[in-house]
PDB file of N, CA and C in Angstrom:
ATOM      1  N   UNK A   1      72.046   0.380  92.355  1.00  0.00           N
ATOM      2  CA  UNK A   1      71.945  -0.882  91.663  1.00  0.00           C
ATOM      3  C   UNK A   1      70.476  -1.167  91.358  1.00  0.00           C
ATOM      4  N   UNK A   2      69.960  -1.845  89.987  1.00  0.00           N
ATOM      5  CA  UNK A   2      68.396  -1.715  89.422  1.00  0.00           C
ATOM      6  C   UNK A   2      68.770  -3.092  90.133  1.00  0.00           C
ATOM      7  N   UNK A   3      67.486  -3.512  89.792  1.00  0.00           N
ATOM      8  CA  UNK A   3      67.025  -5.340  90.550  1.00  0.00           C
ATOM      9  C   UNK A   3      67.200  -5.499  88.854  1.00  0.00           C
ATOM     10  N   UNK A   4      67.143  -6.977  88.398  1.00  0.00           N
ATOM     11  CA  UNK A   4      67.500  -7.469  87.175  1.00  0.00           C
ATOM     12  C   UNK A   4      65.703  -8.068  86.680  1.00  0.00           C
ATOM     13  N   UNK A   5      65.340  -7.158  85.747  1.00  0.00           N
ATOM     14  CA  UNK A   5      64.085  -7.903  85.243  1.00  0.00           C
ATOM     15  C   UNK A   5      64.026  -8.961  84.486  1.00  0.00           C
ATOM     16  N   UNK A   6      63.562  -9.937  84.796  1.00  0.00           N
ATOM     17  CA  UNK A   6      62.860 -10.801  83.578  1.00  0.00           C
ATOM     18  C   UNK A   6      62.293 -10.291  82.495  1.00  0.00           C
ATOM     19  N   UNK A   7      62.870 -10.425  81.257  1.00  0.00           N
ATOM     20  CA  UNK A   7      61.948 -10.183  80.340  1.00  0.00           C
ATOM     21  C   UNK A   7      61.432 -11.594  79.505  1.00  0.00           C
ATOM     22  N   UNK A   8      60.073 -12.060  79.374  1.00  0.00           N
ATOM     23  CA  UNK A   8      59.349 -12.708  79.026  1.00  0.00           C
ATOM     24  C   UNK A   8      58.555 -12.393  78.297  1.00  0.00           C
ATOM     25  N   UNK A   9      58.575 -12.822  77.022  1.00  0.00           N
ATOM     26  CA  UNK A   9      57.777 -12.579  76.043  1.00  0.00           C
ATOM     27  C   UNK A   9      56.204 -12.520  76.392  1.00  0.00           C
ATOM     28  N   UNK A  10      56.107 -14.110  76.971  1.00  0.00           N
ATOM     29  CA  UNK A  10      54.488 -14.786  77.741  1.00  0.00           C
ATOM     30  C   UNK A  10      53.966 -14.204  78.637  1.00  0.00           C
ATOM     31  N   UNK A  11      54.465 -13.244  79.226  1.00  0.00           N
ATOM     32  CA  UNK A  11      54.209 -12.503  80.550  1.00  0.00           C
ATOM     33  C   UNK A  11      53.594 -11.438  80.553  1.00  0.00           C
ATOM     34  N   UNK A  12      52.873 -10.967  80.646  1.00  0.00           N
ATOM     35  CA  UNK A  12      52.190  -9.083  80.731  1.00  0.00           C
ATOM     36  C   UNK A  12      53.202  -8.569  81.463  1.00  0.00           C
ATOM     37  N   UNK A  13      53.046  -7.273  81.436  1.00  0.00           N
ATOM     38  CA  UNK A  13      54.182  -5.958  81.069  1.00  0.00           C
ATOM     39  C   UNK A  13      54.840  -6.160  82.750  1.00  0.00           C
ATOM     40  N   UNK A  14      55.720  -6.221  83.063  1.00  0.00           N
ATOM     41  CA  UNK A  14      56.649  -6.173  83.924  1.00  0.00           C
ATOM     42  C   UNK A  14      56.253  -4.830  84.706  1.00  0.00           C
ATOM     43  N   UNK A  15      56.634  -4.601  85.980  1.00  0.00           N
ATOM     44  CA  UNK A  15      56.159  -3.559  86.585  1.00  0.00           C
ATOM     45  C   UNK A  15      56.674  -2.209  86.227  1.00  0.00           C
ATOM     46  N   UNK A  16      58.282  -2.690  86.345  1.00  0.00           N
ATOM     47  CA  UNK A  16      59.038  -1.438  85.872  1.00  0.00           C
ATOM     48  C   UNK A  16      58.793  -1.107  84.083  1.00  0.00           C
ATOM     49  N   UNK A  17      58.555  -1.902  83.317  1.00  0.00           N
ATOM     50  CA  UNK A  17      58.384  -1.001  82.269  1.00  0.00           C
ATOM     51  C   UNK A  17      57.103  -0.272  81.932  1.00  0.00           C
ATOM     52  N   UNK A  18      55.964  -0.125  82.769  1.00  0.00           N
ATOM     53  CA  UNK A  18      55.509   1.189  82.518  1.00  0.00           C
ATOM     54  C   UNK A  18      55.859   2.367  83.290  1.00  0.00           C
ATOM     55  N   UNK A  19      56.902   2.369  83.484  1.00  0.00           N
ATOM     56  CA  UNK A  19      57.581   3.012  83.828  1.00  0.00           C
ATOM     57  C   UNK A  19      58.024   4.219  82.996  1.00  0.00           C
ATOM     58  N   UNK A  20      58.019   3.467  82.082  1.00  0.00           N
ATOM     59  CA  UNK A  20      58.756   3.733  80.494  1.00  0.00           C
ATOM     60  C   UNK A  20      57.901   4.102  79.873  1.00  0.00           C
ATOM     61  N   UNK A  21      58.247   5.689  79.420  1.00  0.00           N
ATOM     62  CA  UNK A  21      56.943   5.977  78.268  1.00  0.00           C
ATOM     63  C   UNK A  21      56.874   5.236  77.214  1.00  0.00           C
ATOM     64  N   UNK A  22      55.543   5.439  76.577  1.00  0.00           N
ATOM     65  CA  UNK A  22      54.866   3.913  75.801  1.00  0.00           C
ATOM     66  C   UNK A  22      54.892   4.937  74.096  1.00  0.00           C
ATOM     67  N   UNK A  23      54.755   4.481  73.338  1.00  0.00           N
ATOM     68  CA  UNK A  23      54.831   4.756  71.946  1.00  0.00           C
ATOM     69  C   UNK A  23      53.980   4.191  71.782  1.00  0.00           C
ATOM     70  N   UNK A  24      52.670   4.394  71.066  1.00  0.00           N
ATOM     71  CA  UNK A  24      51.922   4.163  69.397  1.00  0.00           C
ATOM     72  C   UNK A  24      52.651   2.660  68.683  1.00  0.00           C
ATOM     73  N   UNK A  25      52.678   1.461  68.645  1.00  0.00           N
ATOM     74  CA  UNK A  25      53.415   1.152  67.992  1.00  0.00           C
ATOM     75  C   UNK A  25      52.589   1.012  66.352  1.00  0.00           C
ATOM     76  N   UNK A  26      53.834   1.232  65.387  1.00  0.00           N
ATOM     77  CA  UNK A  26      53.602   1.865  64.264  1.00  0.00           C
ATOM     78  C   UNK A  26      53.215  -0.204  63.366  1.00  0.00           C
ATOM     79  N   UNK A  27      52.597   0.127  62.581  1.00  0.00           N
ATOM     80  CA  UNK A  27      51.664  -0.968  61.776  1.00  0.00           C
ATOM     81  C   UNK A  27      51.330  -2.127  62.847  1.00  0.00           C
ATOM     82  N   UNK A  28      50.818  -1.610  63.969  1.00  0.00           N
ATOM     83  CA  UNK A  28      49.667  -2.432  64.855  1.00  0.00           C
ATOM     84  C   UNK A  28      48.552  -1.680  65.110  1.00  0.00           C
ATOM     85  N   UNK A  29      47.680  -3.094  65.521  1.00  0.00           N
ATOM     86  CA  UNK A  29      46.463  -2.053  65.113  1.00  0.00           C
ATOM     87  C   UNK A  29      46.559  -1.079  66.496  1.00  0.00           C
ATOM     88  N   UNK A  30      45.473  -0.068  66.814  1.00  0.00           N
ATOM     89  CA  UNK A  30      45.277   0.873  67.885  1.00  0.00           C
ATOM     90  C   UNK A  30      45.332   0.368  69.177  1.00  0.00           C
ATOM     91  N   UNK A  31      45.733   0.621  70.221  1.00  0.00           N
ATOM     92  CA  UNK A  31      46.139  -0.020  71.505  1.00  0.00           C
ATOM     93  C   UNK A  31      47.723  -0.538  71.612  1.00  0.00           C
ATOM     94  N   UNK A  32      47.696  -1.298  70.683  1.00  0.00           N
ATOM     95  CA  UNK A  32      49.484  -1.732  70.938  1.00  0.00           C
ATOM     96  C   UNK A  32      50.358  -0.289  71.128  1.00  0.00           C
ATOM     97  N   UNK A  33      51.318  -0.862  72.319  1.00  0.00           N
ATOM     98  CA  UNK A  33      52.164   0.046  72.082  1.00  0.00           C
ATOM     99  C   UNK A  33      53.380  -0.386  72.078  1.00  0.00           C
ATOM    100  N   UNK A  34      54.938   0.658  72.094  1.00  0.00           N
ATOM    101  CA  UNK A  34      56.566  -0.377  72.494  1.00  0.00           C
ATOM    102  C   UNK A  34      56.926   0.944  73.159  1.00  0.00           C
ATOM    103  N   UNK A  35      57.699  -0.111  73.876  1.00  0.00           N
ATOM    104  CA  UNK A  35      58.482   0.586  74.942  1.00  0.00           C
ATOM    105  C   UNK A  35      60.040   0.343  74.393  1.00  0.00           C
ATOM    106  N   UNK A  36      61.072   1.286  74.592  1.00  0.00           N
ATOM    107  CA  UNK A  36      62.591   0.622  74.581  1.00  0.00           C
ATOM    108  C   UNK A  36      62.836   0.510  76.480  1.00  0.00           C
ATOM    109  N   UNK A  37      63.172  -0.562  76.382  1.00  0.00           N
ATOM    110  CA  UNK A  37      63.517  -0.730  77.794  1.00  0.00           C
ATOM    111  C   UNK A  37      64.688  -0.874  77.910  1.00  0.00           C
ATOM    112  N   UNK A  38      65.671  -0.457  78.538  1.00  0.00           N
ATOM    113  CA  UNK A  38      66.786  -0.372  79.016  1.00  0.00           C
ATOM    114  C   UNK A  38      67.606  -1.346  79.602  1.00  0.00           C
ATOM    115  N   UNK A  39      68.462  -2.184  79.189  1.00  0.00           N
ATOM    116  CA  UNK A  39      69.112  -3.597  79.733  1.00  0.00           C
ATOM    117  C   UNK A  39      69.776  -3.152  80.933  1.00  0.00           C
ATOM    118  N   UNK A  40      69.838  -4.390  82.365  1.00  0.00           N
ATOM    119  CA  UNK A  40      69.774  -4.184  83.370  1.00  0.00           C
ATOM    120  C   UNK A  40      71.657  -4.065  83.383  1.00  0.00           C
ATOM    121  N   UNK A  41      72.232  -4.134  82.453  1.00  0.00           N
ATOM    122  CA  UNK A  41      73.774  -3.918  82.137  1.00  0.00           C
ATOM    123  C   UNK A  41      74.131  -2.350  81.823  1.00  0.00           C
ATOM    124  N   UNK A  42      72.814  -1.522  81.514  1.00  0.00           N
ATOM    125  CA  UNK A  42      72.898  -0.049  81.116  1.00  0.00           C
ATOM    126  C   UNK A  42      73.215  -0.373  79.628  1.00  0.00           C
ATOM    127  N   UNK A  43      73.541   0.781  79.448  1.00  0.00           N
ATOM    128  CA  UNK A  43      73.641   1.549  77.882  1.00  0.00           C
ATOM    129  C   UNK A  43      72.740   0.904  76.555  1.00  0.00           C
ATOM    130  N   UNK A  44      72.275   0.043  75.688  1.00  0.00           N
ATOM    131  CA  UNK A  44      71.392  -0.194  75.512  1.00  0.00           C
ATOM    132  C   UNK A  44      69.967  -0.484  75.582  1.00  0.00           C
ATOM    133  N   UNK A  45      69.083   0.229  74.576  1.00  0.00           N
ATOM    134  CA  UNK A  45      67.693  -0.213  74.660  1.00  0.00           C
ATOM    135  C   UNK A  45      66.983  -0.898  74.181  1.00  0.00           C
ATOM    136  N   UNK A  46      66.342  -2.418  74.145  1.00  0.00           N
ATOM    137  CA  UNK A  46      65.502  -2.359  73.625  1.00  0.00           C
ATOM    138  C   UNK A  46      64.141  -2.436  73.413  1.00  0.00           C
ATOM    139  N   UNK A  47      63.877  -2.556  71.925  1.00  0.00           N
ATOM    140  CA  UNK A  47      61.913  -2.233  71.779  1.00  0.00           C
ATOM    141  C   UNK A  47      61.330  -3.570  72.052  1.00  0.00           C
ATOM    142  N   UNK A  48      59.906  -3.022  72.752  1.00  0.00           N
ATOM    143  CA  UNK A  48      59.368  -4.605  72.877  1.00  0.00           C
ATOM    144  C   UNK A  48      57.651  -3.999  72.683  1.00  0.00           C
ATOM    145  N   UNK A  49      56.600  -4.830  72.589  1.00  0.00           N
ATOM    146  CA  UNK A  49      55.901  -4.391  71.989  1.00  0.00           C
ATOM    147  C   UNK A  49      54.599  -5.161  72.917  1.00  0.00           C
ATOM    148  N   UNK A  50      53.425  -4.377  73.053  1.00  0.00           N
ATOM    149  CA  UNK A  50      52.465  -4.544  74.124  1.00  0.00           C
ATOM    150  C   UNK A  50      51.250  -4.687  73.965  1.00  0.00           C
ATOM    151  N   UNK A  51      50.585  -6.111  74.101  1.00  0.00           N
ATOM    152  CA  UNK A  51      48.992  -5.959  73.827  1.00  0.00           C
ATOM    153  C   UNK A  51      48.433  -5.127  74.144  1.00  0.00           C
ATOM    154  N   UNK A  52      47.077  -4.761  73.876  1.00  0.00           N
ATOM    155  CA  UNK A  52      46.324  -3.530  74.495  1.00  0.00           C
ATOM    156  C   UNK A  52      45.764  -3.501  75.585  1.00  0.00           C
ATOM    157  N   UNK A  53      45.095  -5.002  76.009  1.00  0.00           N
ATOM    158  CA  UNK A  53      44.180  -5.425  77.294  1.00  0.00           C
ATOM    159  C   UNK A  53      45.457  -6.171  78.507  1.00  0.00           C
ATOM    160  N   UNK A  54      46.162  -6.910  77.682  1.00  0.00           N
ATOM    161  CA  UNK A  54      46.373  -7.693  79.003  1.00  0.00           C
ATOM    162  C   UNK A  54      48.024  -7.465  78.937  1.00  0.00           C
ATOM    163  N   UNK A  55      48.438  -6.671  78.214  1.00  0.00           N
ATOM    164  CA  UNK A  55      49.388  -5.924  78.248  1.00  0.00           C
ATOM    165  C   UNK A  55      50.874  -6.990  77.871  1.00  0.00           C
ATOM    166  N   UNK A  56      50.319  -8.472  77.326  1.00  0.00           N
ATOM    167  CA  UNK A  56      51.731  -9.015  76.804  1.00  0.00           C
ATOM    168  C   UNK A  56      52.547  -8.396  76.312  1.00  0.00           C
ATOM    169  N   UNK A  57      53.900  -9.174  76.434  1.00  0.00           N
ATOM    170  CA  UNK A  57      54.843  -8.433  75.939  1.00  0.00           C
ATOM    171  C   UNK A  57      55.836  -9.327  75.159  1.00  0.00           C
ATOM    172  N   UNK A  58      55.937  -8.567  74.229  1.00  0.00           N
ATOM    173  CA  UNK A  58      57.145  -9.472  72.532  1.00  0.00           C
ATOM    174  C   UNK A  58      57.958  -9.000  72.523  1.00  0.00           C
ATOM    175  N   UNK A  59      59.213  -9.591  72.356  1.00  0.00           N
ATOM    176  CA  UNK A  59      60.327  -9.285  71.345  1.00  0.00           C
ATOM    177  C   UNK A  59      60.392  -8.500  70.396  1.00  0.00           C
ATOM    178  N   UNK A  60      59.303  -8.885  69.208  1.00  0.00           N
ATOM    179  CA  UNK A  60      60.013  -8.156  68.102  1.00  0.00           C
ATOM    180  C   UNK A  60      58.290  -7.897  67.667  1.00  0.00           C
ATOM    181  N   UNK A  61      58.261  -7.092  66.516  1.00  0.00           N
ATOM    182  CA  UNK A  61      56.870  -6.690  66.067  1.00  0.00           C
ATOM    183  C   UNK A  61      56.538  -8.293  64.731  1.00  0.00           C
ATOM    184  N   UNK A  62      57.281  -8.977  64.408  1.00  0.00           N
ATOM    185  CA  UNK A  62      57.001 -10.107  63.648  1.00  0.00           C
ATOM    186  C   UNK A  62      56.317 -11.009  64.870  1.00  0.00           C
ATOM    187  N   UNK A  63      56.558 -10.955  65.777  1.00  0.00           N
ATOM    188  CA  UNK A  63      56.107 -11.876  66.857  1.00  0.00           C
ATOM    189  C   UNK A  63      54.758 -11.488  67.501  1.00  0.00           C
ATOM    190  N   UNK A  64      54.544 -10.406  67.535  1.00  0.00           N
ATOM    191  CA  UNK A  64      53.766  -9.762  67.901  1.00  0.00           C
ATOM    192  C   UNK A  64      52.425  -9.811  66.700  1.00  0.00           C
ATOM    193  N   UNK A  65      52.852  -9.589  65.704  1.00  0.00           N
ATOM    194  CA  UNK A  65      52.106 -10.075  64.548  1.00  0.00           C
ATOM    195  C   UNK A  65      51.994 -11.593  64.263  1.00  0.00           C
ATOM    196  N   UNK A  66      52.244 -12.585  64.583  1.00  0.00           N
ATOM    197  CA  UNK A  66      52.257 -13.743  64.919  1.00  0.00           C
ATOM    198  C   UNK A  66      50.876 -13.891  65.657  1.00  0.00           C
ATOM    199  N   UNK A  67      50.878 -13.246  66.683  1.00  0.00           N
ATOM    200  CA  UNK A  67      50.176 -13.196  68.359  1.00  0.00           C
ATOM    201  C   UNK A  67      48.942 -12.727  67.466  1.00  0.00           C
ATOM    202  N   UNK A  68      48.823 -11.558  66.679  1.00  0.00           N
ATOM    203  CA  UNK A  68      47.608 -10.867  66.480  1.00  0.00           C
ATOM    204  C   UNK A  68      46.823 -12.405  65.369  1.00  0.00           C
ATOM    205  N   UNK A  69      47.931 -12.831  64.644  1.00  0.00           N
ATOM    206  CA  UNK A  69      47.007 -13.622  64.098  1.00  0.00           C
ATOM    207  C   UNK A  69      46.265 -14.973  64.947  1.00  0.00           C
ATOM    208  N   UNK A  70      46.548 -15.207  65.805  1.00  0.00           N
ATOM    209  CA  UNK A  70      45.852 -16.027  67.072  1.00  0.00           C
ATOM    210  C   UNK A  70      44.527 -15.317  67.716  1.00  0.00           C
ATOM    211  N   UNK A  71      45.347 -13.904  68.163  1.00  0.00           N
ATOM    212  CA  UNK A  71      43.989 -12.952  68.603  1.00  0.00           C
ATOM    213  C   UNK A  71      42.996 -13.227  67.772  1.00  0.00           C
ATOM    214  N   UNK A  72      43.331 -13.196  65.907  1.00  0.00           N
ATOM    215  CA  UNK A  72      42.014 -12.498  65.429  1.00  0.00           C
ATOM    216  C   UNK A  72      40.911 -14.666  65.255  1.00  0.00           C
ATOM    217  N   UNK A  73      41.614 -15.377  65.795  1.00  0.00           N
ATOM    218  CA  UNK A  73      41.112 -16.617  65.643  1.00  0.00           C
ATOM    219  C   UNK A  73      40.162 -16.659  66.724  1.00  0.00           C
ATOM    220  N   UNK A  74      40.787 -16.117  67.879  1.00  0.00           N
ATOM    221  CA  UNK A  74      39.987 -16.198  69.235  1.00  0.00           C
ATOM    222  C   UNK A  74      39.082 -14.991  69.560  1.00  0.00           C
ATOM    223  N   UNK A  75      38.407 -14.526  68.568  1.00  0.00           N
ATOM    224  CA  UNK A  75      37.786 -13.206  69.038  1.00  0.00           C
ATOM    225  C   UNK A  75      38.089 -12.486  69.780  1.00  0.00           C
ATOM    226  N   UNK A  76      39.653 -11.975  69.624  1.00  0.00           N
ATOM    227  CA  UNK A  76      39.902 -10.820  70.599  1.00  0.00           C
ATOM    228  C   UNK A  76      40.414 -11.185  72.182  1.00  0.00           C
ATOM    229  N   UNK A  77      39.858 -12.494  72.422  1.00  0.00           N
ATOM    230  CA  UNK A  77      40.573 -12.919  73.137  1.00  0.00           C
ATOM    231  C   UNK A  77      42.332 -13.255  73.712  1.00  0.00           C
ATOM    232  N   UNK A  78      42.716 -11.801  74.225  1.00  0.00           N
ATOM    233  CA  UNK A  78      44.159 -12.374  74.344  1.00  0.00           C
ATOM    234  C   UNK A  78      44.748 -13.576  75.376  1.00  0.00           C
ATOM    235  N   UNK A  79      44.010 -13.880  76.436  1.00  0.00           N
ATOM    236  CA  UNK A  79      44.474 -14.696  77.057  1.00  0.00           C
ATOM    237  C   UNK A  79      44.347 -16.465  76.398  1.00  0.00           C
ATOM    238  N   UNK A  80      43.132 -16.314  75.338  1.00  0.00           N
ATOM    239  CA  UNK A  80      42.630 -17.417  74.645  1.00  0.00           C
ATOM    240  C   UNK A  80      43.862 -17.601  73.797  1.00  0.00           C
ATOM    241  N   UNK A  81      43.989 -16.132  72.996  1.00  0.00           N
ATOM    242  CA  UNK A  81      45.092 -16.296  72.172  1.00  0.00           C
ATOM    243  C   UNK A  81      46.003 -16.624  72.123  1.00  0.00           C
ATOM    244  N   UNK A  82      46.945 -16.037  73.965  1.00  0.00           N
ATOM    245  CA  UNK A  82      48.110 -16.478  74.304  1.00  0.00           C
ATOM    246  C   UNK A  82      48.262 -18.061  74.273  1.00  0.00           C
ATOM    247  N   UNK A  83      47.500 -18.684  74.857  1.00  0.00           N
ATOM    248  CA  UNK A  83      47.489 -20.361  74.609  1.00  0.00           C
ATOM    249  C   UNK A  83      47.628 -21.007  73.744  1.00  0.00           C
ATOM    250  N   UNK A  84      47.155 -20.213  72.888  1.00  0.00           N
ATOM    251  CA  UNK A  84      46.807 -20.823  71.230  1.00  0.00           C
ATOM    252  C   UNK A  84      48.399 -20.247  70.313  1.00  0.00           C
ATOM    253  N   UNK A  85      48.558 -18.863  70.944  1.00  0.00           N
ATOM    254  CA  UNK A  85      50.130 -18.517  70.225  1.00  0.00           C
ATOM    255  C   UNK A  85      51.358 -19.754  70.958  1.00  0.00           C
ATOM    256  N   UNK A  86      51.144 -19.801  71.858  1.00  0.00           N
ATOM    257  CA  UNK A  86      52.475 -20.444  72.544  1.00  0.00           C
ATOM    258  C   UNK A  86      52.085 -21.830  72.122  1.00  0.00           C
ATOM    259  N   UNK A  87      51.088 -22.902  71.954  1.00  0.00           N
ATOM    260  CA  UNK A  87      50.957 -23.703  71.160  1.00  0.00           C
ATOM    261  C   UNK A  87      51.218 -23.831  70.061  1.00  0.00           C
ATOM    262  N   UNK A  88      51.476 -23.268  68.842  1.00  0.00           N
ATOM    263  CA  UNK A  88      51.768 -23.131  67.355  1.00  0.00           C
ATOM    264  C   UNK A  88      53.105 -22.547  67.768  1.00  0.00           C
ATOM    265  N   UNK A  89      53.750 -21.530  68.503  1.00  0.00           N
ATOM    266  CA  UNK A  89      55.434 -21.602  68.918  1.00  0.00           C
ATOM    267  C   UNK A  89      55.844 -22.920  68.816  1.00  0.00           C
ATOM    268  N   UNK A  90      55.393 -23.767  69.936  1.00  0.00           N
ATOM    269  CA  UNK A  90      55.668 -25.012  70.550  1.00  0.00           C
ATOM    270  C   UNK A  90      56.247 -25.605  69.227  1.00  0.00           C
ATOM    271  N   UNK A  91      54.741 -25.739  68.521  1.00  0.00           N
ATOM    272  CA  UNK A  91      54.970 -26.956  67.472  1.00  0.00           C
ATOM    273  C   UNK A  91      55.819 -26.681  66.412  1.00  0.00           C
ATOM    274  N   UNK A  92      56.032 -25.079  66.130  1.00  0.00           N
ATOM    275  CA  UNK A  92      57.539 -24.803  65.328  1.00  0.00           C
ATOM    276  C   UNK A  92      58.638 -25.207  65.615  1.00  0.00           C
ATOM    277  N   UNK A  93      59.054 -25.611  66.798  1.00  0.00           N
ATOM    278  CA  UNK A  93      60.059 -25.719  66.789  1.00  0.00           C
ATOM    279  C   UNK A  93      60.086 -27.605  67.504  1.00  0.00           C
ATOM    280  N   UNK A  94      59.189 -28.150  67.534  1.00  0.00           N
ATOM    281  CA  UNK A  94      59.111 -29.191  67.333  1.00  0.00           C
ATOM    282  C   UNK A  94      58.902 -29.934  66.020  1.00  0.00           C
ATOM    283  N   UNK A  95      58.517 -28.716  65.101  1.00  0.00           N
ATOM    284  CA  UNK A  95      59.093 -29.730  63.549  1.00  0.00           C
ATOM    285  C   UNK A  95      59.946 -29.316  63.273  1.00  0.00           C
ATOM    286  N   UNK A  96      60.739 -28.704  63.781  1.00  0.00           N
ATOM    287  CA  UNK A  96      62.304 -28.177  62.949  1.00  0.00           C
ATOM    288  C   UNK A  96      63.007 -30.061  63.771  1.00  0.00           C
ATOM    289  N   UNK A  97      62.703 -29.867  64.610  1.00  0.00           N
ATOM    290  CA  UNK A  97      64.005 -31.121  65.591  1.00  0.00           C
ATOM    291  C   UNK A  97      62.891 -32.642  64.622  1.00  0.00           C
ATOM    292  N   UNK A  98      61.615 -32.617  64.922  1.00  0.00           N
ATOM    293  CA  UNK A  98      61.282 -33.098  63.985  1.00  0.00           C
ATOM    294  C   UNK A  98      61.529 -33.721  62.813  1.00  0.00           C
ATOM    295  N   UNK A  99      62.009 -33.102  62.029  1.00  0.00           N
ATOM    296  CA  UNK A  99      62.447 -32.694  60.456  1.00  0.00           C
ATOM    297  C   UNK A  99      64.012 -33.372  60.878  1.00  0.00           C
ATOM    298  N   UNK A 100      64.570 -33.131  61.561  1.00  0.00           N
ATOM    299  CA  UNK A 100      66.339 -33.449  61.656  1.00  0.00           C
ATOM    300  C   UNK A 100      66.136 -35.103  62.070  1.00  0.00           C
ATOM    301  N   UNK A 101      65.107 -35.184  63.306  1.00  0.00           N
ATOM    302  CA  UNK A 101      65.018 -37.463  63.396  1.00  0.00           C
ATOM    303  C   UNK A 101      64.479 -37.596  62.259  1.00  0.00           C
ATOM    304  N   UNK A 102      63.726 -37.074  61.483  1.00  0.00           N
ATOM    305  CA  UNK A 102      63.172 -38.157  60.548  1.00  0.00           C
ATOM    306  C   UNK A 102      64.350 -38.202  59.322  1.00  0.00           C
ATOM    307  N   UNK A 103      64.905 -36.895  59.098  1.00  0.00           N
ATOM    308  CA  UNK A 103      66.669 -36.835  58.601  1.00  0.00           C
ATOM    309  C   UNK A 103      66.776 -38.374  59.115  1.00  0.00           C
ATOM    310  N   UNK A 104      67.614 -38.026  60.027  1.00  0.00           N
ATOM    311  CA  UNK A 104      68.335 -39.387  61.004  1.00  0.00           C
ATOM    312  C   UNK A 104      67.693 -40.797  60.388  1.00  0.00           C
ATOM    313  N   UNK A 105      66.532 -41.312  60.549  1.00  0.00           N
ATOM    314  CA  UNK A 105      65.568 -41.956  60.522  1.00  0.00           C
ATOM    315  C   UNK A 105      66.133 -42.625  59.075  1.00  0.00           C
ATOM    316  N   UNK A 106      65.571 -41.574  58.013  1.00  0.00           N
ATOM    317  CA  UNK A 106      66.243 -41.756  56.582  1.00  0.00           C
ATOM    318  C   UNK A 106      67.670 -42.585  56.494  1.00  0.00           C
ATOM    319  N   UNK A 107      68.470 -41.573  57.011  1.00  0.00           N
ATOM    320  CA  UNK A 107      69.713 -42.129  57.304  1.00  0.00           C
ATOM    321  C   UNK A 107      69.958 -43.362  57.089  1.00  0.00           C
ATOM    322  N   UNK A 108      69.258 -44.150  58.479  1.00  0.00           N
ATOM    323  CA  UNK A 108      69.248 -45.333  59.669  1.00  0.00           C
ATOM    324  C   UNK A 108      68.987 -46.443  58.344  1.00  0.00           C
ATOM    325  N   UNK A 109      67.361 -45.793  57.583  1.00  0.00           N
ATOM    326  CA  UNK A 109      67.184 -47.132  56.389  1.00  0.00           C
ATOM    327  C   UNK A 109      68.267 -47.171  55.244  1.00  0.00           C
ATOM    328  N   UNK A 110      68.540 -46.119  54.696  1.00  0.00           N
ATOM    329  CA  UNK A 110      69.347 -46.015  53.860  1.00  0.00           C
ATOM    330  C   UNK A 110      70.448 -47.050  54.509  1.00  0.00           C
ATOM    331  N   UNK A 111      71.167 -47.164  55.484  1.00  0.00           N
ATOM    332  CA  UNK A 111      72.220 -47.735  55.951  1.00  0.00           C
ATOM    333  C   UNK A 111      71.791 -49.495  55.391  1.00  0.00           C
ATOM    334  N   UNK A 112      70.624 -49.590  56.202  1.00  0.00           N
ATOM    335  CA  UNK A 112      69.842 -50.819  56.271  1.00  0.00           C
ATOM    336  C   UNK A 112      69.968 -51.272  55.209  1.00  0.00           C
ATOM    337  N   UNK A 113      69.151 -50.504  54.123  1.00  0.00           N
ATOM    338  CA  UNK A 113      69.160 -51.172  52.676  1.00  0.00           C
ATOM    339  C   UNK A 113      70.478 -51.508  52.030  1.00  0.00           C
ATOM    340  N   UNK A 114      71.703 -51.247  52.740  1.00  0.00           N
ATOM    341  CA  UNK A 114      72.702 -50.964  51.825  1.00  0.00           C
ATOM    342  C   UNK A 114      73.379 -52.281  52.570  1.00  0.00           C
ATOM    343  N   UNK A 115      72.995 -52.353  54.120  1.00  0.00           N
ATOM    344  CA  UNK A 115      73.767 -53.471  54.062  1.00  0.00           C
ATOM    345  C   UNK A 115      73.140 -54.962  54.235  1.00  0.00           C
ATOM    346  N   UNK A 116      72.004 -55.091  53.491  1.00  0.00           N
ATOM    347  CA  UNK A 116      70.613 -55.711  52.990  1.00  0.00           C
ATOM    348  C   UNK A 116      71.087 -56.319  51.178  1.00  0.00           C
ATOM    349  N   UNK A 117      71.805 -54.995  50.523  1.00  0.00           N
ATOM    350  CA  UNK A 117      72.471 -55.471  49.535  1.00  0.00           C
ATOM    351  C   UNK A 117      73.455 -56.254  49.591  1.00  0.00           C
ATOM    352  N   UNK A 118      74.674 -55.930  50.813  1.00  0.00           N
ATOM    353  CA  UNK A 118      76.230 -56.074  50.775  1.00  0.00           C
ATOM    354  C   UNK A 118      75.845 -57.810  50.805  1.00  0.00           C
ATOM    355  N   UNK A 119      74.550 -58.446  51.460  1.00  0.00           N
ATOM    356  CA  UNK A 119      74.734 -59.452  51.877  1.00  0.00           C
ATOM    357  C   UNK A 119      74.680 -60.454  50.774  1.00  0.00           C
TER     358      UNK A 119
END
């Protein structure tokens, strides 16, 4: 029986996956690499993709390219970067819910005005 890893995007490389031979990953720059890691259920793998210094680890190579554009803000700094990536995450998906109250919001006056007329 394997122990069940966490996989975390925010996290540097888990113990067991260098375990796992590392690949070149292909349109990053030099240092990145991906691993397919193996789900703790067996028979599937998948790719995840690895800073060069501090060895984070992504999901997908769009995310990862995400990350590099933070890196190249913070001079190379990945731990600077990581702060600065998971901040701009954050706020994506705080204007999507965002975007749906102020929906709502709309709504709420529209109602208002209408029964502002009825009167």
């Amino acid at each position: 029986s394997h122990p069940q890893v966490k996989m975390d995007d925010s996290n540097p490389t888990d113990e067991n996956d260098v375990r796992i031979l590392a690949q070149p990953a292909e349109g990053l720059p030099d240092g990145w690499v991906t691993r397919r890691i193996p789900r703790p259920s067996g028979g599937r793998k998948d790719p995840y993709w690895y800073s060069p210094k501090k060895k984070f680890k992504f999901r997908s190579k769009p995310e990862a390219q995400r990350f590099l554009a933070s890196l190249r803000g913070e001079n190379g700094d990945e731990s600077a970067a990581m702060l600065l990536f998971k901040k701009h995450s954050g706020r994506g998906r705080r204007s999507s819910t965002g975007k749906a109250s102020q929906n709502i919001d709309n709504i709420a006056q529209v109602k208002e005005q209408g029964e502002t007329n009825e009167l």
